[in-house]
Protein backbone atom coordinates (compact mmCIF):
# COMPACT_ATOMS: atom_id res chain seq x y z
CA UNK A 1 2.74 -69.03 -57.13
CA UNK A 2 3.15 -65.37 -57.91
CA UNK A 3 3.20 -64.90 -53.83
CA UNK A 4 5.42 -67.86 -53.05
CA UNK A 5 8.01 -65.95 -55.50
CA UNK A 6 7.43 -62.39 -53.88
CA UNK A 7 7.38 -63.65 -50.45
CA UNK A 8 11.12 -65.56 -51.68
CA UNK A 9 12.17 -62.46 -53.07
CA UNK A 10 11.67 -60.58 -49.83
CA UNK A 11 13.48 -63.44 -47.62
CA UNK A 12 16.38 -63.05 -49.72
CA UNK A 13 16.92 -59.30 -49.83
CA UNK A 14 16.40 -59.80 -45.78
CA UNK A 15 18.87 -61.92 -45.22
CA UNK A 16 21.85 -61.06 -43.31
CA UNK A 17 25.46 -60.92 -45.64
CA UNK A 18 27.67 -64.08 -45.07
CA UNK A 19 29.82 -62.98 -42.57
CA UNK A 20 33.83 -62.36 -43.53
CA UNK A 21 36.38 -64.46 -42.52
CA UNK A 22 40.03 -63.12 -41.71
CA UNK A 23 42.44 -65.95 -41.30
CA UNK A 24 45.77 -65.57 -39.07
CA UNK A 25 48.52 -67.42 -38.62
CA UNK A 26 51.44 -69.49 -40.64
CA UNK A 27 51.69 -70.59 -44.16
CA UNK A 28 54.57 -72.24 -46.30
CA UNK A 29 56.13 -75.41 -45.62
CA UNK A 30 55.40 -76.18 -42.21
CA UNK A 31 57.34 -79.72 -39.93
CA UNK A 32 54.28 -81.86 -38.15
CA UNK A 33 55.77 -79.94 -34.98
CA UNK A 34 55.66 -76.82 -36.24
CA UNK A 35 52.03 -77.38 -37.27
CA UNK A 36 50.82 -78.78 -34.35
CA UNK A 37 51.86 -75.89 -32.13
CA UNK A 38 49.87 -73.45 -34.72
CA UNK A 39 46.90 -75.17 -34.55
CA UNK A 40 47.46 -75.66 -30.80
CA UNK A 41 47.56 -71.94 -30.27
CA UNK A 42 44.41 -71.41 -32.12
CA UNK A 43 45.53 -70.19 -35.81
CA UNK A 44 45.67 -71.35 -38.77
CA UNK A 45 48.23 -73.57 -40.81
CA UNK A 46 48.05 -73.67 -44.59
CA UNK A 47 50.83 -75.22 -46.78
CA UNK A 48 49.49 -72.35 -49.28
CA UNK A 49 47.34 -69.33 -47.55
CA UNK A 50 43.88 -69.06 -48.76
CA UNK A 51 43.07 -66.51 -51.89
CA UNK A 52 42.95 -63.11 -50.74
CA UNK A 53 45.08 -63.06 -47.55
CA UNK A 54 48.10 -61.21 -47.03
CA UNK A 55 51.24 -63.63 -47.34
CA UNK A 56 54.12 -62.24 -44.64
CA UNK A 57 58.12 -63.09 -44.83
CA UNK A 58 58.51 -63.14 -41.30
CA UNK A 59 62.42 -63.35 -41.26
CA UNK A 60 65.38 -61.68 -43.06
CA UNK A 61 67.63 -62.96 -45.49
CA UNK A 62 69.70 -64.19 -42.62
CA UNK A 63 66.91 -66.00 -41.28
CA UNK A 64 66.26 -64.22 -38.31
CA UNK A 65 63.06 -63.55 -37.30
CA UNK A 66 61.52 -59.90 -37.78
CA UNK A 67 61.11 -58.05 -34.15
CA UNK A 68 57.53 -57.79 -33.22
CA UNK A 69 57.49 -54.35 -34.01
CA UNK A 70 58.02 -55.38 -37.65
CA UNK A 71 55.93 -58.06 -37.61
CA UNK A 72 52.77 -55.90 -36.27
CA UNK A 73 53.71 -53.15 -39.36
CA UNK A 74 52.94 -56.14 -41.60
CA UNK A 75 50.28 -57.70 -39.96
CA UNK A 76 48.42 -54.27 -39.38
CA UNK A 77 49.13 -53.17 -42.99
CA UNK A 78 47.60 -56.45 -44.63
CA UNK A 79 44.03 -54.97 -42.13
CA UNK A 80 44.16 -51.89 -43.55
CA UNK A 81 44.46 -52.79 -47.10
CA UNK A 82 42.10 -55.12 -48.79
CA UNK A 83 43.87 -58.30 -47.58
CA UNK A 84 41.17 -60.89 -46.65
CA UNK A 85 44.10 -62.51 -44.15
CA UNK A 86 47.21 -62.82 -42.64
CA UNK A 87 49.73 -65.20 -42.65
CA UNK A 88 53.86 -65.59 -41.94
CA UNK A 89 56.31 -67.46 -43.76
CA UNK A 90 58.66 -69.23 -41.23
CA UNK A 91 62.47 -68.27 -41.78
CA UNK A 92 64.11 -71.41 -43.82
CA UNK A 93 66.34 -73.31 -41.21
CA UNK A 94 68.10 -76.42 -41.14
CA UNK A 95 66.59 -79.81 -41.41
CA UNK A 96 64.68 -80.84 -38.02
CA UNK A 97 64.90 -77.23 -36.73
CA UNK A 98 61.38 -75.15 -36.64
CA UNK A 99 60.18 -72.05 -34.87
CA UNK A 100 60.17 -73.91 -31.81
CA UNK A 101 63.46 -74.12 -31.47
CA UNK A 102 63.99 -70.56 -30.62
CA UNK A 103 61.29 -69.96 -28.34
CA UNK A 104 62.38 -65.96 -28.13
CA UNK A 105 61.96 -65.49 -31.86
CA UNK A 106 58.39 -67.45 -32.14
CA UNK A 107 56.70 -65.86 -29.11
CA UNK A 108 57.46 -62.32 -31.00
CA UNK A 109 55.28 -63.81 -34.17
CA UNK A 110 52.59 -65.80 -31.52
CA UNK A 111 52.23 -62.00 -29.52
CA UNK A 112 51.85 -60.76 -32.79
CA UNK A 113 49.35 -63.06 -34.64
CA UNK A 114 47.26 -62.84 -31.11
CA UNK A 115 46.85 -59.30 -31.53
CA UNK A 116 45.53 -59.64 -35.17
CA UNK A 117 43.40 -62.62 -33.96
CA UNK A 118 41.93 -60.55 -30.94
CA UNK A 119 40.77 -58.15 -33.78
CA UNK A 120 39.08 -60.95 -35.98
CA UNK A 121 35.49 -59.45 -34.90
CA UNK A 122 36.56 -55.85 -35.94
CA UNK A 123 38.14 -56.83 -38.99
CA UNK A 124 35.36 -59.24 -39.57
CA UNK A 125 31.73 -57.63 -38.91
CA UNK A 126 32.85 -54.46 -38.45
CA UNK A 127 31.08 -51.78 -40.42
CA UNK A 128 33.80 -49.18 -42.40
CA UNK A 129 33.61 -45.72 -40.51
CA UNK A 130 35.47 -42.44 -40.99
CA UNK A 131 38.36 -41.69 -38.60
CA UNK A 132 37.40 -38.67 -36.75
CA UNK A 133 40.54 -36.73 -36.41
CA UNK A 134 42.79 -35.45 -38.92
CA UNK A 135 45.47 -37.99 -40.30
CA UNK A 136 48.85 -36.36 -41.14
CA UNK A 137 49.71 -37.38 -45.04
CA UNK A 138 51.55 -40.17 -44.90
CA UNK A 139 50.26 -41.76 -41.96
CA UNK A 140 47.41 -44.89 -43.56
CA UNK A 141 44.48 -45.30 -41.59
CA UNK A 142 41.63 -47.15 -41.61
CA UNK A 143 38.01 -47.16 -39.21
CA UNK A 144 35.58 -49.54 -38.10
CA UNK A 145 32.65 -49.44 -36.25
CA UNK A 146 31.24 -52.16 -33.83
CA UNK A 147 28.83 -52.76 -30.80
CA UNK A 148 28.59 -49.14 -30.77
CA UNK A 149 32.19 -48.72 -30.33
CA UNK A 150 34.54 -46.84 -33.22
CA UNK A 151 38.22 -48.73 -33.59
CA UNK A 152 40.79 -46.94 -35.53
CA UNK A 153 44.23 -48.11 -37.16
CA UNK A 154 47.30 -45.93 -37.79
CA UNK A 155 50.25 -47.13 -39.41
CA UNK A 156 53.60 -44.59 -40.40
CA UNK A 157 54.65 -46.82 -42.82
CA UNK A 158 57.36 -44.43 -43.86
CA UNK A 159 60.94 -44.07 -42.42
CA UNK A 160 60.62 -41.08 -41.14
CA UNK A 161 58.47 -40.06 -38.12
CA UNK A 162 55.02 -38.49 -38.66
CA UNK A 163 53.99 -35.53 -37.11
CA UNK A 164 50.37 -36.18 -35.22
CA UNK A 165 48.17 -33.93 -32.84
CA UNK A 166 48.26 -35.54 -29.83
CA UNK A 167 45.12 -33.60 -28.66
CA UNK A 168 42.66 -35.34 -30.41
CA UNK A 169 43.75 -39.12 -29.35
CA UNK A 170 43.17 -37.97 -25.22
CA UNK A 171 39.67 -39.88 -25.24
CA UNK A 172 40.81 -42.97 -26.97
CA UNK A 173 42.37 -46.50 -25.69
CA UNK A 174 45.44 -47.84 -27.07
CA UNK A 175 45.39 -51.44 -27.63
CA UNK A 176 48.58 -53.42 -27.28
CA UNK A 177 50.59 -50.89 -25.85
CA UNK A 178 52.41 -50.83 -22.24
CA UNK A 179 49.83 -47.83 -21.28
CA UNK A 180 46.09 -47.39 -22.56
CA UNK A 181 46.72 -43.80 -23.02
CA UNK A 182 47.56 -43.38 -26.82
CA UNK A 183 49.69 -40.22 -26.22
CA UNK A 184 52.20 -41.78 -24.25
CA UNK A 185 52.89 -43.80 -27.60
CA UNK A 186 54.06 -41.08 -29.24
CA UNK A 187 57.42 -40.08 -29.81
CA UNK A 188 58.68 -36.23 -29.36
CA UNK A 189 59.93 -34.95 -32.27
CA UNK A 190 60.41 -30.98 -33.26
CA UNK A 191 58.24 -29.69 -29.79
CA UNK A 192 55.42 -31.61 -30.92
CA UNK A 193 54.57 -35.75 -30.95
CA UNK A 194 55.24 -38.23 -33.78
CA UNK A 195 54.12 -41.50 -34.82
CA UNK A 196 57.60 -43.14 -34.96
CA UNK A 197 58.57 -44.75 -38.55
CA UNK A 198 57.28 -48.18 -38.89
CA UNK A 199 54.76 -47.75 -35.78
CA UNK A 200 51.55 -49.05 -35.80
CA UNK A 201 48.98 -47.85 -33.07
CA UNK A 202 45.55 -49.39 -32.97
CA UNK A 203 42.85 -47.09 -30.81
CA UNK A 204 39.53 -48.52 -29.74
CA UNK A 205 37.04 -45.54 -29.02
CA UNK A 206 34.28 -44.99 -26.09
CA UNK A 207 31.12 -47.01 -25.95
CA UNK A 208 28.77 -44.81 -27.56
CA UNK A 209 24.86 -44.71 -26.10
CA UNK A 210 22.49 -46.69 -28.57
CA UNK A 211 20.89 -44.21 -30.49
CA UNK A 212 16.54 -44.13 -30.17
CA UNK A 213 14.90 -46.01 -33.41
C-alpha cells in the first residue's frame, strides 16, 4: 500500500500542467448570422466571454468600428497583461443589421482576431522569457519562449512616440507587418526611430540550436 501511494505520488508530480487556453473572438449579443460567421471563421462566440478574458469595445460611440490598428493595441494589450482571452463587442446597430453588413469594417476585426489566433500556441504553452534588448520606459513588453524560438511583444501604449534602438531588432522577424524586417516599422522621429503611439509590433526570434542534455 505504502508503494502504491509513493509510486501515485510520483505520477502526479510528473505529470505535465493542463495546458492554457486563450479564447479569441466576439462576445455580447450576437444575431444567428452574426454567430454563424464567427464560428465559421474559427473563433469563438460567447453571449458573455469566459472568466478571465479580456472583454474589447470594438467600435466608438458612433458605432463605427475601431481601425485595425486600434483593434491590434487592444488585442495585443489583453496578451501582455494577465488576460486569459480576447474578445470584441460588436458596435450596437439597427435591428437586422450585423457586422456583416459592412464587410470593410468586419474584415479589420477578422485580420485582427487571426493574428491573435495565429499566436494561440505562444500565448498558450509558451514558457515566460526575458526580452533581450533594452525596452524604452513606457514601451510594455512581454517574452515567450517556444520550440526553441524567443517571441517578443511591444506595445507604445502612450500617445506619444517612443524612442527605440533600432540596432538591436536587425536579427528579428516582424510578424504582421508589410516587411519582416522590424526596423522598417519604425517611425523617424528626432534622428533616431520610434515606436509610433498606439503601435504594437510583435517579433518572433531565430531558431535557436537544441542545447546538449
Amino acid at each position: 500500500m505504502r508503494h502504491l501511494l509513493i509510486l501515485a505520488l510520483l505520477c502526479g508530480a510528473c505529470a505535465p500542467e493542463p495546458s492554457r487556453r486563450f479564447p479569441v473572438g466576439v462576445a455580447g449579443p450576437l444575431s444567428a448570422r452574426l454567430r454563424a460567421e464567427v464560428l465559421r471563421l474559427g473563433f469563438d462566440a460567447e453571449e458573455v466571454a469566459p472568466a478571465g478574458a479580456a472583454v474589447e469595445r470594438a467600435a466608438d460611440e458612433g458605432e463605427h468600428t475601431w481601425p485595425a490598428g486600434r483593434l491590434r493595441l487592444l488585442a495585443a494589450r489583453a496578451a501582455q497583461g494577465s488576460a486569459s482571452g480576447v474578445f470584441f463587442l460588436p458596435p450596437r446597430l439597427p435591428e437586422g443589421v450585423d457586422w456583416a453588413n459592412y464587410p470593410e469594417e468586419w474584415l479589420s476585426v477578422v485580420r485582427v482576431l487571426r493574428e491573435i489566433r495565429s499566436l494561440r500556441p505562444v500565448l498558450e504553452t509558451g514558457r515566460p522569457a526575458a526580452v533581450p534588448f533594452a525596452v524604452p520606459d513606457g514601451v510594455l513588453s512581454r517574452a515567450w519562449s517556444l520550440h526553441g524560438r524567443t517571441y517578443v511583444l511591444l506595445i507604445n501604449a502612450a500617445a506619444v512616440p517612443a524612442a527605440l534602438e533600432p540596432g538591436p531588432l536587425k536579427p528579428w522577424r516582424a510578424l504582421f507587418e508589410a516587411r519582416c524586417d522590424p526596423r522598417e516599422a519604425l517611425a523617424p522621429c528626432g534622428g533616431g526611430a520610434c515606436l509610433a503611439p498606439e503601435r504594437t509590433l510583435w517579433l518572433e526570434g531565430r531558431l535557436l540550436p537544441e542545447k546538449a542534455p
